[in-house]
Protein backbone atom coordinates (compact mmCIF):
# COMPACT_ATOMS: atom_id res chain seq x y z
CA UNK A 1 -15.49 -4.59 12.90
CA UNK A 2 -11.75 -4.05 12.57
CA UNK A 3 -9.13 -6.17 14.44
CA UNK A 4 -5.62 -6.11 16.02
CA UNK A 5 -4.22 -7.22 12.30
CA UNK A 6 -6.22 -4.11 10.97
CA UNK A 7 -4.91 -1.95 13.62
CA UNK A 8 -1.11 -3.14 13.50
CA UNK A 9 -1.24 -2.64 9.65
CA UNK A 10 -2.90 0.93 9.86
CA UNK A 11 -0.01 1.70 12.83
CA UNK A 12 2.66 0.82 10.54
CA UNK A 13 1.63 2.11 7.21
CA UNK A 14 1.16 5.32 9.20
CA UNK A 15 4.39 5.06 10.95
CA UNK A 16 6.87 7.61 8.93
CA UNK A 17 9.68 6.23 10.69
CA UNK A 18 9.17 2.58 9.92
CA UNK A 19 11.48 1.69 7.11
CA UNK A 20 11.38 -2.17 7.06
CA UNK A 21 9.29 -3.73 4.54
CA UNK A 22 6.04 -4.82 4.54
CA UNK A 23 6.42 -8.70 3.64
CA UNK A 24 3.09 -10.47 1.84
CA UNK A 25 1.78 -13.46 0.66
CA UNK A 26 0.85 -14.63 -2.82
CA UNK A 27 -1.24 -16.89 -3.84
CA UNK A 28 0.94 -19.63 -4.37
CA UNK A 29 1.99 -19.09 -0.56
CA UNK A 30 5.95 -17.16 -1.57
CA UNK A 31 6.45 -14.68 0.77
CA UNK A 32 7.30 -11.02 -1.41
CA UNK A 33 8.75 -7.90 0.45
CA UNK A 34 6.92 -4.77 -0.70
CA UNK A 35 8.41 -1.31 0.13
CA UNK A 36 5.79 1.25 1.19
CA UNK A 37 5.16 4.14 -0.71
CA UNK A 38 1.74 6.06 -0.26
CA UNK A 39 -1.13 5.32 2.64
CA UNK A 40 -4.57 6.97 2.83
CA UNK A 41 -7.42 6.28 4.34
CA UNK A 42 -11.10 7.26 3.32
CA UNK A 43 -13.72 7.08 5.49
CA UNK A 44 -13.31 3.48 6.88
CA UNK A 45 -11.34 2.27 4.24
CA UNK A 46 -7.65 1.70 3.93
CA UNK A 47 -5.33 2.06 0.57
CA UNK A 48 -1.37 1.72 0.60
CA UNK A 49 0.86 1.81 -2.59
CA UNK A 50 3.33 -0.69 -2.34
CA UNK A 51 6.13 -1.36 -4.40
CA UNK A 52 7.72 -4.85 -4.37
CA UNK A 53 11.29 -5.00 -3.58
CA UNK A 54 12.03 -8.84 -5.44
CA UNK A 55 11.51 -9.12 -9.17
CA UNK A 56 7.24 -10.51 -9.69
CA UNK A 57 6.95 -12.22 -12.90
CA UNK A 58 4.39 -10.27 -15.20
CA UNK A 59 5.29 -6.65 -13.43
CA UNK A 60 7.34 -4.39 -14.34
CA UNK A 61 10.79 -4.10 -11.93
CA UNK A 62 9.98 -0.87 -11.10
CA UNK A 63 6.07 -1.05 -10.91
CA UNK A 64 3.86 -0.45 -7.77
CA UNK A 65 0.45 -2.00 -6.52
CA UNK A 66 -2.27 -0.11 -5.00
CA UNK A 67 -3.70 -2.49 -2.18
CA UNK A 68 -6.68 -2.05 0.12
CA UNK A 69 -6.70 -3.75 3.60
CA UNK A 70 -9.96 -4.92 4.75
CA UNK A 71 -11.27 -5.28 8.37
CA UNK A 72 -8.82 -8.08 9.32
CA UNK A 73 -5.65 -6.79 8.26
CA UNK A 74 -5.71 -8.44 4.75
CA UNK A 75 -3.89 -6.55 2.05
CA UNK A 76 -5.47 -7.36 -0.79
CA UNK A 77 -4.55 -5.90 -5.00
CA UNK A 78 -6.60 -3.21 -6.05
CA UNK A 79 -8.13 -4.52 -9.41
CA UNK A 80 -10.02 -1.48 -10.12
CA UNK A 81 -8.59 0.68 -12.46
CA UNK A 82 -10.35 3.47 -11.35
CA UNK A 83 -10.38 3.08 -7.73
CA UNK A 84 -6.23 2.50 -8.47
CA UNK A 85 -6.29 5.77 -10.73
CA UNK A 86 -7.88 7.47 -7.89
CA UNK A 87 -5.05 6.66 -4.83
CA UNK A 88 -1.92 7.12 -7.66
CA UNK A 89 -3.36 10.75 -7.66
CA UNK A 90 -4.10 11.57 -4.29
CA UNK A 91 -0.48 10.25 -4.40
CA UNK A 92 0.76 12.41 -6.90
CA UNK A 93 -1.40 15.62 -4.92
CA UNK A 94 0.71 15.01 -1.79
CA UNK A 95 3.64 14.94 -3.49
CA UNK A 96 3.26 18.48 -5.30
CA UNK A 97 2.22 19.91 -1.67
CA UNK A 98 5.40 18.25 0.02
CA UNK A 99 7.48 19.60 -2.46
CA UNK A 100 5.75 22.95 -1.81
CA UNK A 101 6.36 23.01 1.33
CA UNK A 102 10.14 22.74 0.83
């Protein structure tokens, strides 16, 4: 069952006009401010690309996650490579239509 977090996160990673960053917690509690690239959702599951806007020590400075969010609004790193591969080309796909729409 999904709950008001789930449903505030889907409303804003669907929002196109929301332009203020989406703000997470790591595991050692320090709040980092990701900028929102790329939302889809399959079936009953959520995926956002998110790039973070403060340097992350290991990643590179201009490097973006794939996240999922689960039931209760968690946002949690895709560790998957496949599953990852998967959203960076539906991604990519809506990109080439966009631009083909122009």
């Amino acid at each position: 069952m999904k709950n008001k977090n789930y449903e505030f996160a889907r409303r804003i990673l669907f929002d196109a006009d929301e332009k203020q960053p989406i703000t997470l917690r790591n595991a050692q509690d320090e709040s980092i401010d990701f900028e929102q690239i790329f939302a889809v959702e399959r079936g009953e599951e959520l995926y956002c690309i998110l790039r973070p806007l403060t340097c992350v020590e290991g990643l590179h400075p201009h490097a973006a996650l794939v996240f999922s969010v689960d039931g209760k609004g968690v946002f949690r790193v895709v560790k998957e490579r496949r599953l990852s591969n998967e959203i960076f080309a539906e991604y990519y796909s809506a990109m080439q239509r966009a631009q083909k729409k122009e």
